[in-house]
PDB file of N, CA and C in Angstrom:
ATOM      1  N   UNK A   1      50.401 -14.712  41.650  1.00  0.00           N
ATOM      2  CA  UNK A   1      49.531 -14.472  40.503  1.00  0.00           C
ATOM      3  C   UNK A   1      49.931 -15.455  39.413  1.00  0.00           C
ATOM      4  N   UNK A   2      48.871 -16.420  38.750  1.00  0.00           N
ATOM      5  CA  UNK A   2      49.362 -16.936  38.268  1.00  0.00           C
ATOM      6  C   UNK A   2      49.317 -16.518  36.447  1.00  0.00           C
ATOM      7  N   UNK A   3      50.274 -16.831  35.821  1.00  0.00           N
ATOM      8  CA  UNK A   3      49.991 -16.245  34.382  1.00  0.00           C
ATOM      9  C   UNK A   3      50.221 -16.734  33.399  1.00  0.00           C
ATOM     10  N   UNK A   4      49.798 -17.604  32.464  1.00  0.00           N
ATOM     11  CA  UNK A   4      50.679 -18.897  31.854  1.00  0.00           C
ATOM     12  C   UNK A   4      50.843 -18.217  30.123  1.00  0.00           C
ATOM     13  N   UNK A   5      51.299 -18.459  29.625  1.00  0.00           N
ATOM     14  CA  UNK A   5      52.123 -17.776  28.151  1.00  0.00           C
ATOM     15  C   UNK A   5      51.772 -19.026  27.085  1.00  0.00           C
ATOM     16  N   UNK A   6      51.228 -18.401  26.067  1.00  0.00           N
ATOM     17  CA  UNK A   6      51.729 -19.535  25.212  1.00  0.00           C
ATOM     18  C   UNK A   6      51.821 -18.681  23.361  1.00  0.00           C
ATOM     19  N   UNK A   7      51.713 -19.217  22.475  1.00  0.00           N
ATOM     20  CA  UNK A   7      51.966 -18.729  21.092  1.00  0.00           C
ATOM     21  C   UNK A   7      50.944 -19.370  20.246  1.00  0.00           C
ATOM     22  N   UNK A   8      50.242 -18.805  19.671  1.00  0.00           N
ATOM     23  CA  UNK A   8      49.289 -18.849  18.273  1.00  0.00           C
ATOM     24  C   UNK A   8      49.755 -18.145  17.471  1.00  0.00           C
ATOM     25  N   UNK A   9      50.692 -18.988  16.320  1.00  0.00           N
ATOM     26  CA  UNK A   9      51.327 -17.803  14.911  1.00  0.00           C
ATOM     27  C   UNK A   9      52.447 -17.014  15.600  1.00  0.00           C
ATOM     28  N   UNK A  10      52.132 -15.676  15.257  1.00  0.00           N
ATOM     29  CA  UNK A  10      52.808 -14.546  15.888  1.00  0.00           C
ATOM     30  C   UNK A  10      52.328 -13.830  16.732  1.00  0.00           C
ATOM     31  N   UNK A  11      51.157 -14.334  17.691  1.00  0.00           N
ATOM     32  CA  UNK A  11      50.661 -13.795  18.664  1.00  0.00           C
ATOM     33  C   UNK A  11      51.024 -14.647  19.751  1.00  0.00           C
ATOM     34  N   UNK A  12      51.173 -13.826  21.015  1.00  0.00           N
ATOM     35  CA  UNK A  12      51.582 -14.128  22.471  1.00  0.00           C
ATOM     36  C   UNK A  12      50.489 -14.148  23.004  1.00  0.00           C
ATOM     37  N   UNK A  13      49.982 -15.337  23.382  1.00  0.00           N
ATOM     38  CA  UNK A  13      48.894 -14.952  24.753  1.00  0.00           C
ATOM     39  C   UNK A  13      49.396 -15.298  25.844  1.00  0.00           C
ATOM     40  N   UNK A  14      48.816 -14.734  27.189  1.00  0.00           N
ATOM     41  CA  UNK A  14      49.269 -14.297  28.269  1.00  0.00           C
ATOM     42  C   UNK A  14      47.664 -14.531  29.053  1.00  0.00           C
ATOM     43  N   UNK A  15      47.466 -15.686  29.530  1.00  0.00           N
ATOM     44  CA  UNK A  15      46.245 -15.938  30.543  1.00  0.00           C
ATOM     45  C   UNK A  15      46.329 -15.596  32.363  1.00  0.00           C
ATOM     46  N   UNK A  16      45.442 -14.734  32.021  1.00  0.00           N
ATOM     47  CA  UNK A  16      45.131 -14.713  33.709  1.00  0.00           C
ATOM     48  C   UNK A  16      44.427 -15.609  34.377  1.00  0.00           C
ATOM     49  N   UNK A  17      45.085 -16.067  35.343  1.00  0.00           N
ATOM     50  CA  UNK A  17      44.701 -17.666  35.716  1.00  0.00           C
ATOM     51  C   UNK A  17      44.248 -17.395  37.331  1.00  0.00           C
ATOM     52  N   UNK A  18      43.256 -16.332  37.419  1.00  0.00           N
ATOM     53  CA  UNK A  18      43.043 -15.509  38.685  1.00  0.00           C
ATOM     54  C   UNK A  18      41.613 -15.223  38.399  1.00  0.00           C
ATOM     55  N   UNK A  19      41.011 -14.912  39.759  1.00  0.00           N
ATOM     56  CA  UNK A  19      39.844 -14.370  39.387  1.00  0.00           C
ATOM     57  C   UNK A  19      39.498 -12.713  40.119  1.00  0.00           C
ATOM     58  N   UNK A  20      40.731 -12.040  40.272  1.00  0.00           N
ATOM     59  CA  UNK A  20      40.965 -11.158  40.513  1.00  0.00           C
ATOM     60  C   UNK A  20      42.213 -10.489  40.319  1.00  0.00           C
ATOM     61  N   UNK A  21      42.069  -9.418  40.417  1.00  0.00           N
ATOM     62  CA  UNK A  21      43.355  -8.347  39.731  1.00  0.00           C
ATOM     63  C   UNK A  21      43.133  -7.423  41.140  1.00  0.00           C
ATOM     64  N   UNK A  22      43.587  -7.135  41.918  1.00  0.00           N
ATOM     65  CA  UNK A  22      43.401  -6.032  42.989  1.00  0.00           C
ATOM     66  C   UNK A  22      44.604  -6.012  43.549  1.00  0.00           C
ATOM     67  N   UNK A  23      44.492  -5.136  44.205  1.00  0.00           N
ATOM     68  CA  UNK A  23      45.866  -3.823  45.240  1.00  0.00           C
ATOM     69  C   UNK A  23      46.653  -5.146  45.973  1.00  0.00           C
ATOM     70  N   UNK A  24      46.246  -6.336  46.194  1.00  0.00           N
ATOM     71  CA  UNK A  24      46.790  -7.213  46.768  1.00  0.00           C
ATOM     72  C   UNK A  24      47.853  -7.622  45.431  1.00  0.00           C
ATOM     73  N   UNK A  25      47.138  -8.604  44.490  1.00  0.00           N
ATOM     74  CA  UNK A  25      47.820  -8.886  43.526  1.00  0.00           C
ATOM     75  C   UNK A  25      48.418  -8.085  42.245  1.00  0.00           C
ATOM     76  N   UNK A  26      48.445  -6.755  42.522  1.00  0.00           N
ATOM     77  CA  UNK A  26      48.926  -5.929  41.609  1.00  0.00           C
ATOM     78  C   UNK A  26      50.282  -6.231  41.072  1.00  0.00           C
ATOM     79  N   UNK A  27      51.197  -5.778  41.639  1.00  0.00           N
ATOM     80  CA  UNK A  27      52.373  -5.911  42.239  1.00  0.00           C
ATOM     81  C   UNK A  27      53.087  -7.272  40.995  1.00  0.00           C
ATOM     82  N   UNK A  28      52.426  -8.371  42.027  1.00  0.00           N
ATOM     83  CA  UNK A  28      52.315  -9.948  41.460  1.00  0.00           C
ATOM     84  C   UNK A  28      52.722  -9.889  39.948  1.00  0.00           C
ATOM     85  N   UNK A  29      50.915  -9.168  39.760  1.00  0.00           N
ATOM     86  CA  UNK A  29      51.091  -9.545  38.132  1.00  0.00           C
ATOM     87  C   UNK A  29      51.963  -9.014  37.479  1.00  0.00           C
ATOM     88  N   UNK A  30      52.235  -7.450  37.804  1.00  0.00           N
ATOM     89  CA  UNK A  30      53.018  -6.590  36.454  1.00  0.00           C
ATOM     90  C   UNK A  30      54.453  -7.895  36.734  1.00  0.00           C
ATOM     91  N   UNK A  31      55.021  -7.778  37.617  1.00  0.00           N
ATOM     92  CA  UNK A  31      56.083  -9.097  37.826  1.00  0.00           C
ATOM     93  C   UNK A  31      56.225 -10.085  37.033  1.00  0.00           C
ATOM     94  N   UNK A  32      54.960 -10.981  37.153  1.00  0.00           N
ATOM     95  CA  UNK A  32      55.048 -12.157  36.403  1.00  0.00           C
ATOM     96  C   UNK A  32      54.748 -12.104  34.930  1.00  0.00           C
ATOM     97  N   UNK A  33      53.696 -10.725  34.494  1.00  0.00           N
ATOM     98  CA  UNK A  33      53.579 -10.159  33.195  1.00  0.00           C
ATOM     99  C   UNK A  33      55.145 -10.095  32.587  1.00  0.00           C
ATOM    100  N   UNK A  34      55.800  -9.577  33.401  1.00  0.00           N
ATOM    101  CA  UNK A  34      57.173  -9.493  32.998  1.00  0.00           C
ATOM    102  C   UNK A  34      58.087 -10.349  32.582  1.00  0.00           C
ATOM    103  N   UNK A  35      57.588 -11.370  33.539  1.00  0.00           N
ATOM    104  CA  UNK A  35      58.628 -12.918  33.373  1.00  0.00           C
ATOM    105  C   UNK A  35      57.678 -13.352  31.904  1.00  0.00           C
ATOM    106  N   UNK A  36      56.636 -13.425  31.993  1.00  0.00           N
ATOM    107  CA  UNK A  36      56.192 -14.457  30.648  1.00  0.00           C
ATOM    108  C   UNK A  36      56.131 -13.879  29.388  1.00  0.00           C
ATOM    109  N   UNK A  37      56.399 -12.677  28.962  1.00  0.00           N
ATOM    110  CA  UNK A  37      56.991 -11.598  27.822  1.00  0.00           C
ATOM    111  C   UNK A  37      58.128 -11.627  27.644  1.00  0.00           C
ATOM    112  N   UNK A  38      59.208 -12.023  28.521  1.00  0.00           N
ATOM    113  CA  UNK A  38      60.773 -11.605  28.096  1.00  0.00           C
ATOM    114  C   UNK A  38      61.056 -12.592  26.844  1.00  0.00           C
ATOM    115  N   UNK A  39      61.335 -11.397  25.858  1.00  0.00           N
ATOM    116  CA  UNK A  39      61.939 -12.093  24.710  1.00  0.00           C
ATOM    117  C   UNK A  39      60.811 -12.316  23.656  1.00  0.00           C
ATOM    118  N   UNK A  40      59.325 -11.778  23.797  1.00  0.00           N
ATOM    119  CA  UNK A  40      58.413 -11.911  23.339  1.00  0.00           C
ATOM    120  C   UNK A  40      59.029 -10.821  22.377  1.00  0.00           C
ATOM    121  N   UNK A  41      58.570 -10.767  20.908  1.00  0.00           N
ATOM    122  CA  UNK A  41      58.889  -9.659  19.538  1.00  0.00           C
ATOM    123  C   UNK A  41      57.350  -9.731  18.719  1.00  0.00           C
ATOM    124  N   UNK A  42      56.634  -9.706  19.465  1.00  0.00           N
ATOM    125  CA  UNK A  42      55.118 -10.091  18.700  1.00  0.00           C
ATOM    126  C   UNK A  42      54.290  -9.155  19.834  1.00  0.00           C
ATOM    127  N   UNK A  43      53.020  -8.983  19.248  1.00  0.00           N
ATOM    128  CA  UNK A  43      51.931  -8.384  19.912  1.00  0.00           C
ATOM    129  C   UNK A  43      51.382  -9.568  20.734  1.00  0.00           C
ATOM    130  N   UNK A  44      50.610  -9.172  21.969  1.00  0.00           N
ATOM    131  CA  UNK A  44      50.394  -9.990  22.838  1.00  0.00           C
ATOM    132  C   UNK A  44      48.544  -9.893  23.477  1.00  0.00           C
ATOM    133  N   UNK A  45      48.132 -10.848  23.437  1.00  0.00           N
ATOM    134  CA  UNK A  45      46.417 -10.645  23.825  1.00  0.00           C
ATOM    135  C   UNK A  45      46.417 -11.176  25.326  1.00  0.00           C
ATOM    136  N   UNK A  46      45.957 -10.365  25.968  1.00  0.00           N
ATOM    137  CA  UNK A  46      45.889 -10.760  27.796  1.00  0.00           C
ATOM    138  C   UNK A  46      44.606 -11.211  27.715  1.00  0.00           C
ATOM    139  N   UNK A  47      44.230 -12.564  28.146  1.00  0.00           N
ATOM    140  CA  UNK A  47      42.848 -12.950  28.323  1.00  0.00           C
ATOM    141  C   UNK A  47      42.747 -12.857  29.856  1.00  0.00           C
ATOM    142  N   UNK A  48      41.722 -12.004  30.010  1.00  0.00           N
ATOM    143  CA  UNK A  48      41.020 -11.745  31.324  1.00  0.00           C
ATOM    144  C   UNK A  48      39.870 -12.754  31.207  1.00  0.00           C
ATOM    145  N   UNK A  49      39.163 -13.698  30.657  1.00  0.00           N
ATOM    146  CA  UNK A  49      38.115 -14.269  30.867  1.00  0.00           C
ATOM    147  C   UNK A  49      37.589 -14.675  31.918  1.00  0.00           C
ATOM    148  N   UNK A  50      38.724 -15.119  33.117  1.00  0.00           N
ATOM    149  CA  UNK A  50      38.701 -15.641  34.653  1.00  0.00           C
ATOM    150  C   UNK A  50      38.619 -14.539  35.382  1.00  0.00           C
ATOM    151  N   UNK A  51      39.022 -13.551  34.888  1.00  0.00           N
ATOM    152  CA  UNK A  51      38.943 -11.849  35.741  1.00  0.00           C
ATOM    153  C   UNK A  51      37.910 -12.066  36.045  1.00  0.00           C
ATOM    154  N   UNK A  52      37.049 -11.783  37.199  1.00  0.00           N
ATOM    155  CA  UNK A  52      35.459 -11.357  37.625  1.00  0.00           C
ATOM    156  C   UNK A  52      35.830 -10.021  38.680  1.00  0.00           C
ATOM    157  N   UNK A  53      37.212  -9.555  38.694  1.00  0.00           N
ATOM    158  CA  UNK A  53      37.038  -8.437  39.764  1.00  0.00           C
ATOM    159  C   UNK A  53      38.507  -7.523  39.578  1.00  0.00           C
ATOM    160  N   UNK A  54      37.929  -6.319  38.836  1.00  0.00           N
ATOM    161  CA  UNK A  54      39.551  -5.589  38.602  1.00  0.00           C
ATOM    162  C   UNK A  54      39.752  -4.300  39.411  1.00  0.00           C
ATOM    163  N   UNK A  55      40.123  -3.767  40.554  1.00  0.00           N
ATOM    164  CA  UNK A  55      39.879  -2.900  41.125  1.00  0.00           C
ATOM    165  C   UNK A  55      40.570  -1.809  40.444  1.00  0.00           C
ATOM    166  N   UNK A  56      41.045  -0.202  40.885  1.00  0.00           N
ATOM    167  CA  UNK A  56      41.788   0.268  40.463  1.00  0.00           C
ATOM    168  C   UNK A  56      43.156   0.256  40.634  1.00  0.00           C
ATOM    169  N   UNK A  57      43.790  -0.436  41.476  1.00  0.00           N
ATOM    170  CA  UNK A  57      45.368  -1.044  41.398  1.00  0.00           C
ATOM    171  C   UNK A  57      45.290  -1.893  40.196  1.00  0.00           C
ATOM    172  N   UNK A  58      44.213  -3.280  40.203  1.00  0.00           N
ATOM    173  CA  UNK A  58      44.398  -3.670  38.951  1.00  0.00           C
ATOM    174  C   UNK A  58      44.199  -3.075  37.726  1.00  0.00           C
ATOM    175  N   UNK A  59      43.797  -2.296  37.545  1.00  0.00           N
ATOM    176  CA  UNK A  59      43.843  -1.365  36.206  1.00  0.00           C
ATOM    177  C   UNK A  59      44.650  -0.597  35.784  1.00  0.00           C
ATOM    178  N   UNK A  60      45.329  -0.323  37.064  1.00  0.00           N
ATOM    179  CA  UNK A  60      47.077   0.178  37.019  1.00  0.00           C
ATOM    180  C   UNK A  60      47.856  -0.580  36.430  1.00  0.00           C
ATOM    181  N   UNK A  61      47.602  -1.925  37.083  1.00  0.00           N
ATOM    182  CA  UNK A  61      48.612  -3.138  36.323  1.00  0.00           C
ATOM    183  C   UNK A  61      48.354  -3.453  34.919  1.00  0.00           C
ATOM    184  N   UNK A  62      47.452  -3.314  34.371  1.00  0.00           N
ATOM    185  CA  UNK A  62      47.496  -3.759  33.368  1.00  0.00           C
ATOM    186  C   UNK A  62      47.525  -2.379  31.827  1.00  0.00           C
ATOM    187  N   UNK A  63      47.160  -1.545  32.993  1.00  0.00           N
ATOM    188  CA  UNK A  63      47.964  -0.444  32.015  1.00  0.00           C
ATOM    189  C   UNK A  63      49.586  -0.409  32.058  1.00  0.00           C
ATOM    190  N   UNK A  64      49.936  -0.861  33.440  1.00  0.00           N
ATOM    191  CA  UNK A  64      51.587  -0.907  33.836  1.00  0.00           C
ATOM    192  C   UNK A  64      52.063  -1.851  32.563  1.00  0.00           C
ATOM    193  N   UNK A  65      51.240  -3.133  32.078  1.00  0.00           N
ATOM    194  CA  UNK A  65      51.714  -4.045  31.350  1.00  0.00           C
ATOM    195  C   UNK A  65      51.642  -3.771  30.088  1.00  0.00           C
ATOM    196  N   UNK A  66      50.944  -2.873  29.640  1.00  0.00           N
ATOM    197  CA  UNK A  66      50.727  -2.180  28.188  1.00  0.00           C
ATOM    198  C   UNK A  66      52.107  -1.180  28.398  1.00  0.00           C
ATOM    199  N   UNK A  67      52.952  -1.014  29.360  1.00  0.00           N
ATOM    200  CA  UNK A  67      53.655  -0.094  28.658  1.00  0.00           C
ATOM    201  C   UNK A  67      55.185  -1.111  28.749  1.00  0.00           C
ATOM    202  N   UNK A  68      54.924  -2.380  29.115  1.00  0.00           N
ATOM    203  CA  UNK A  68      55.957  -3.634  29.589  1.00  0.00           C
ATOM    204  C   UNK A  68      56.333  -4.164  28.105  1.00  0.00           C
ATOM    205  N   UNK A  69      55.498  -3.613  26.871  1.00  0.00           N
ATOM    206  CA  UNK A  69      55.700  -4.216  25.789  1.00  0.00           C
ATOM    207  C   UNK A  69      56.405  -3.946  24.853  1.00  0.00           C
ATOM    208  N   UNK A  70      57.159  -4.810  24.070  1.00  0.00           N
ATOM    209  CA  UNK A  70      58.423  -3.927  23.399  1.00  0.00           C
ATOM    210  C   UNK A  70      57.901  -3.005  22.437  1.00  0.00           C
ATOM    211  N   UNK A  71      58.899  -2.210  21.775  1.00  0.00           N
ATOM    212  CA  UNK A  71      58.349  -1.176  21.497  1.00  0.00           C
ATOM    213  C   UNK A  71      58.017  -1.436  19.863  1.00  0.00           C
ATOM    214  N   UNK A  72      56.409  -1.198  19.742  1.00  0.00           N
ATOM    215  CA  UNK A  72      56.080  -0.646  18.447  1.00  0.00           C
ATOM    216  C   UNK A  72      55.070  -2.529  18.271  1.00  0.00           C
ATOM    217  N   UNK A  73      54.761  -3.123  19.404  1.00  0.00           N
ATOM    218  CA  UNK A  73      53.418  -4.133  19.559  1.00  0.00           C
ATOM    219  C   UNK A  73      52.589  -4.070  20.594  1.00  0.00           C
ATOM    220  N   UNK A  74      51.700  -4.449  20.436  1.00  0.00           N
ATOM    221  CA  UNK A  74      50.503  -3.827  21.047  1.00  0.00           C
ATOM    222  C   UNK A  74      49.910  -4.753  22.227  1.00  0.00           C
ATOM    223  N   UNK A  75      49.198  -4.379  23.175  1.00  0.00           N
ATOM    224  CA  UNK A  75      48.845  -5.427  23.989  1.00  0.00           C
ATOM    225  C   UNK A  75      47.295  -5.121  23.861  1.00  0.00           C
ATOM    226  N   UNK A  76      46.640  -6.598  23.011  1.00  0.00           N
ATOM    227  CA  UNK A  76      44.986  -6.482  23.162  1.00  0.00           C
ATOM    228  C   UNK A  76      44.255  -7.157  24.308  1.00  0.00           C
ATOM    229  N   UNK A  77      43.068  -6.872  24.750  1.00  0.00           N
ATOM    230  CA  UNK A  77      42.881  -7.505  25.723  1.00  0.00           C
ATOM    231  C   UNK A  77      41.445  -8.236  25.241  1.00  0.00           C
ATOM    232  N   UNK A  78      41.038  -9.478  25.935  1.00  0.00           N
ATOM    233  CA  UNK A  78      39.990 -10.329  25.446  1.00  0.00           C
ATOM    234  C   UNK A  78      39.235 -10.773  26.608  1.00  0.00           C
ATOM    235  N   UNK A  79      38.194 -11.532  26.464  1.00  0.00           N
ATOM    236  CA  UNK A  79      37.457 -12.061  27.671  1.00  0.00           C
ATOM    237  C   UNK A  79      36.997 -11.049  28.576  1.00  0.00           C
ATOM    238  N   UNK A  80      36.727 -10.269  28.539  1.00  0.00           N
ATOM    239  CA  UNK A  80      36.414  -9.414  29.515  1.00  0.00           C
ATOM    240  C   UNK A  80      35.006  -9.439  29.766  1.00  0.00           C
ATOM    241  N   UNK A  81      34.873  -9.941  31.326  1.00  0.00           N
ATOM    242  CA  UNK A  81      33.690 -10.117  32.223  1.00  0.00           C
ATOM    243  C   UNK A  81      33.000  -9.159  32.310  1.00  0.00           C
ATOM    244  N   UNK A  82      32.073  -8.930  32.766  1.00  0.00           N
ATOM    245  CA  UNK A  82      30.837  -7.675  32.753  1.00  0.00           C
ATOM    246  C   UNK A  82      31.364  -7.267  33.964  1.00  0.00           C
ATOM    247  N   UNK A  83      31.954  -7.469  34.831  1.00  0.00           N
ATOM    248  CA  UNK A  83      32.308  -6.466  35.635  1.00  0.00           C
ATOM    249  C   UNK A  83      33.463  -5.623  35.360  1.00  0.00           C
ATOM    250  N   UNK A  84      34.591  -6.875  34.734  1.00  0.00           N
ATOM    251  CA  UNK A  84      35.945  -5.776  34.038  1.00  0.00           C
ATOM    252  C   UNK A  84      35.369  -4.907  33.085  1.00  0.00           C
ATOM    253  N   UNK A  85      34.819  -5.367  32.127  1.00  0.00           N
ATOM    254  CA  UNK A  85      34.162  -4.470  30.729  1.00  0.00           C
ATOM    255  C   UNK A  85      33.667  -3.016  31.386  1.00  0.00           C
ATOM    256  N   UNK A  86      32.732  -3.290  32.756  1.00  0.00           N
ATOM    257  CA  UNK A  86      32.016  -2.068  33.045  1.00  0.00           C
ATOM    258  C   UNK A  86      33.495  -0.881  33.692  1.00  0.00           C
ATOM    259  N   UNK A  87      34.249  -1.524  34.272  1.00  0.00           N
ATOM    260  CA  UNK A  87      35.249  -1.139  34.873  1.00  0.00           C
ATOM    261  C   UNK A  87      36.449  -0.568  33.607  1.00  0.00           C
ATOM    262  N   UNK A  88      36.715  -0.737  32.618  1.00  0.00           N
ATOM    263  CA  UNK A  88      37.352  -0.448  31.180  1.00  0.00           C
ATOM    264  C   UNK A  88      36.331   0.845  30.979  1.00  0.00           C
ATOM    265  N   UNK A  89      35.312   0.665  30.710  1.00  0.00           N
ATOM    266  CA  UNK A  89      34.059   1.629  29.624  1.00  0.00           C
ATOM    267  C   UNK A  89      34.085   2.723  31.216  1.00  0.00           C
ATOM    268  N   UNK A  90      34.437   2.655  32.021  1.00  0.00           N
ATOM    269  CA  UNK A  90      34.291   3.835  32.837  1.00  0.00           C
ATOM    270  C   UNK A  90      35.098   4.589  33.165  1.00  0.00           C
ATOM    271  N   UNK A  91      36.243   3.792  32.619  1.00  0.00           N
ATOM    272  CA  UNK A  91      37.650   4.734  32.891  1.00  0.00           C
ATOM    273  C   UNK A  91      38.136   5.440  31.873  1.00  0.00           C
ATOM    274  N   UNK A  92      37.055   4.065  30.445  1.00  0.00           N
ATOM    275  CA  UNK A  92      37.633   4.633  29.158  1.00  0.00           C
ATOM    276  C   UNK A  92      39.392   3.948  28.654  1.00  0.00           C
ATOM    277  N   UNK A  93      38.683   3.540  29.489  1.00  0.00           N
ATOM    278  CA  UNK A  93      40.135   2.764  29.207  1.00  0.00           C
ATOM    279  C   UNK A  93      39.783   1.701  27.329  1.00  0.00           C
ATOM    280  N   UNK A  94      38.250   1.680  26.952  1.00  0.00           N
ATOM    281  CA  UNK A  94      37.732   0.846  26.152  1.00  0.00           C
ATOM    282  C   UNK A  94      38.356   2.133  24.817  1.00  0.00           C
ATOM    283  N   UNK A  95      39.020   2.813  25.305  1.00  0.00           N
ATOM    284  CA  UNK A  95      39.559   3.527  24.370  1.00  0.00           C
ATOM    285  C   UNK A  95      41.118   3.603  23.617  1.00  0.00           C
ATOM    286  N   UNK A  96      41.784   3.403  24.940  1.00  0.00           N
ATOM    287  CA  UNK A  96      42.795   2.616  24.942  1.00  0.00           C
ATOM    288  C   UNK A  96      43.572   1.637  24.165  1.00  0.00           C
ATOM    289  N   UNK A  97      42.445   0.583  24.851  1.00  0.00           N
ATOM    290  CA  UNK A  97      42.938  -1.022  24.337  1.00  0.00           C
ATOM    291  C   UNK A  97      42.340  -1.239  23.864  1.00  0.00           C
ATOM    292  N   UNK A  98      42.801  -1.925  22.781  1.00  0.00           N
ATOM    293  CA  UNK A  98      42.283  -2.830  22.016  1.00  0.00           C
ATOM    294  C   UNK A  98      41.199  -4.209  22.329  1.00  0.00           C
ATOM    295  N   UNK A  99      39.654  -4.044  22.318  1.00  0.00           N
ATOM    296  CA  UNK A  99      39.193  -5.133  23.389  1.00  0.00           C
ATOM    297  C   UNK A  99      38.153  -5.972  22.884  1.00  0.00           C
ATOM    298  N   UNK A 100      38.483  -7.163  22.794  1.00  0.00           N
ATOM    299  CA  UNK A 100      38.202  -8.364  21.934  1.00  0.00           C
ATOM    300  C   UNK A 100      36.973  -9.246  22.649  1.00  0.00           C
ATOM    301  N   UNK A 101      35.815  -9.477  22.246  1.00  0.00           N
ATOM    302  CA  UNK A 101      35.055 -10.381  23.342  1.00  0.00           C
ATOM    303  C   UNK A 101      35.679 -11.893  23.834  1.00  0.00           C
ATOM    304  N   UNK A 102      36.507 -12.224  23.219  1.00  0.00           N
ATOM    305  CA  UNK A 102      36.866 -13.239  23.192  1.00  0.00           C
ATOM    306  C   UNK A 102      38.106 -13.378  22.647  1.00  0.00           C
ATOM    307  N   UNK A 103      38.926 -14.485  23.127  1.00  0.00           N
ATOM    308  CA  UNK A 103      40.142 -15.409  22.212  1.00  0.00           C
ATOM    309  C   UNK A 103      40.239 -15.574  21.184  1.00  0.00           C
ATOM    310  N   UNK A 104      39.350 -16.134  20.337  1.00  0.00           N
ATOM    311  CA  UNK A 104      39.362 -16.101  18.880  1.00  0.00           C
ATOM    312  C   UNK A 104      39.335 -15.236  18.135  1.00  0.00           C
ATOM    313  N   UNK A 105      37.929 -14.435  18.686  1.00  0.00           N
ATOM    314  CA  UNK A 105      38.287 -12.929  17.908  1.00  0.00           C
ATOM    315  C   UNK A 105      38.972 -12.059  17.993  1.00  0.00           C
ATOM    316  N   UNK A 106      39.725 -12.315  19.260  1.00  0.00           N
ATOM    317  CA  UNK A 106      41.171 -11.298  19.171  1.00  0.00           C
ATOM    318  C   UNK A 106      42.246 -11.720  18.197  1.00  0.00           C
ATOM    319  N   UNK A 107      42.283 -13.690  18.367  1.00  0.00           N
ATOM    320  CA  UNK A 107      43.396 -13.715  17.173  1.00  0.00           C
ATOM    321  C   UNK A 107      43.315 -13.616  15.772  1.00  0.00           C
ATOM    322  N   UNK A 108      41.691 -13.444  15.865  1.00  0.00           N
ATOM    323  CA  UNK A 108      41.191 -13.889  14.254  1.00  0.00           C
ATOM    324  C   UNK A 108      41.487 -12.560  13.473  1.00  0.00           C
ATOM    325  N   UNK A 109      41.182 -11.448  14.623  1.00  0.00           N
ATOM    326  CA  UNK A 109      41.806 -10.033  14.250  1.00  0.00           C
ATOM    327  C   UNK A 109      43.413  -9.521  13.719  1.00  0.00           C
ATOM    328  N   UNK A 110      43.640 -10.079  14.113  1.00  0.00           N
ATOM    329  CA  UNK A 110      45.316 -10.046  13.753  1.00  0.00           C
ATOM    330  C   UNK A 110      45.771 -11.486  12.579  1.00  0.00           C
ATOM    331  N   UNK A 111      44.800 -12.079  12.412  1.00  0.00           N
ATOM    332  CA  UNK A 111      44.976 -13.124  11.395  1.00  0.00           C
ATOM    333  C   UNK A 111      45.553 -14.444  11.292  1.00  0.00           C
ATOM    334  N   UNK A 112      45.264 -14.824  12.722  1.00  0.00           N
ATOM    335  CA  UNK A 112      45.890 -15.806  12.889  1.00  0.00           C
ATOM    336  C   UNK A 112      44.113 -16.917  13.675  1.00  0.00           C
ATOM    337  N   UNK A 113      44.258 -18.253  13.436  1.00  0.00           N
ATOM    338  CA  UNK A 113      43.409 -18.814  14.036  1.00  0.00           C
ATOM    339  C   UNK A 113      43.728 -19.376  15.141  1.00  0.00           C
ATOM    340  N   UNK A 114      42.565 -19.831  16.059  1.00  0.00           N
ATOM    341  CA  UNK A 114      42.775 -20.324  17.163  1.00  0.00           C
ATOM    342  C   UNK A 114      43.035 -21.804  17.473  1.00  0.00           C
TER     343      UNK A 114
END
């Protein structure tokens, strides 16, 4: 799974560089979610934009990764495809997380530009 990290301000982003999240790559991600956070002290925005397919293992994982975060920052999520979005709004999970149409407006939310 691939997952690449980088920093805007005091925000962490964390790209999913996949076009799927499922029972195969579950596992993968919370893993590598893990490796590209260590040492992160900031809130972090997961861009799913490449997501086109999140099954329910992947929705495990990325709830698994909302709880991977240190304590007392938040993990928002952005990009979300019409199939993840429908897959969030049915679990309710759009209740959850914090969920941004996009990159910018997730960082622009927290006050930082892109």
């Amino acid at each position: 799974m691939n997952l690449s990290f980088d920093r805007c301000g005091e925000v962490g982003i964390v790209r999913v560089e996949s076009n799927r999240i499922d029972a195969g790559a579950a596992i993968q991600f919370k893993d590598r979610f893990r490796e590209v956070i260590a040492g992160a002290e900031s809130d972090v925005i997961l861009d799913l934009s490449q997501v086109e397919f999140l099954d329910s293992s992947g929705l495990g994982a990325v709830v698994a990764a909302r709880k991977l975060m240190p304590t007392g920052k938040e993990l928002g999520l952005a990009g979300l495809t019409p199939a993840v979005d429908k897959v969030m709004r049915l679990t309710r999970m759009n209740t959850v997380f914090e969920i941004h149409p996009d990159l910018p407006s997730a960082l622009a939310a927290r006050g930082t530009a892109s």
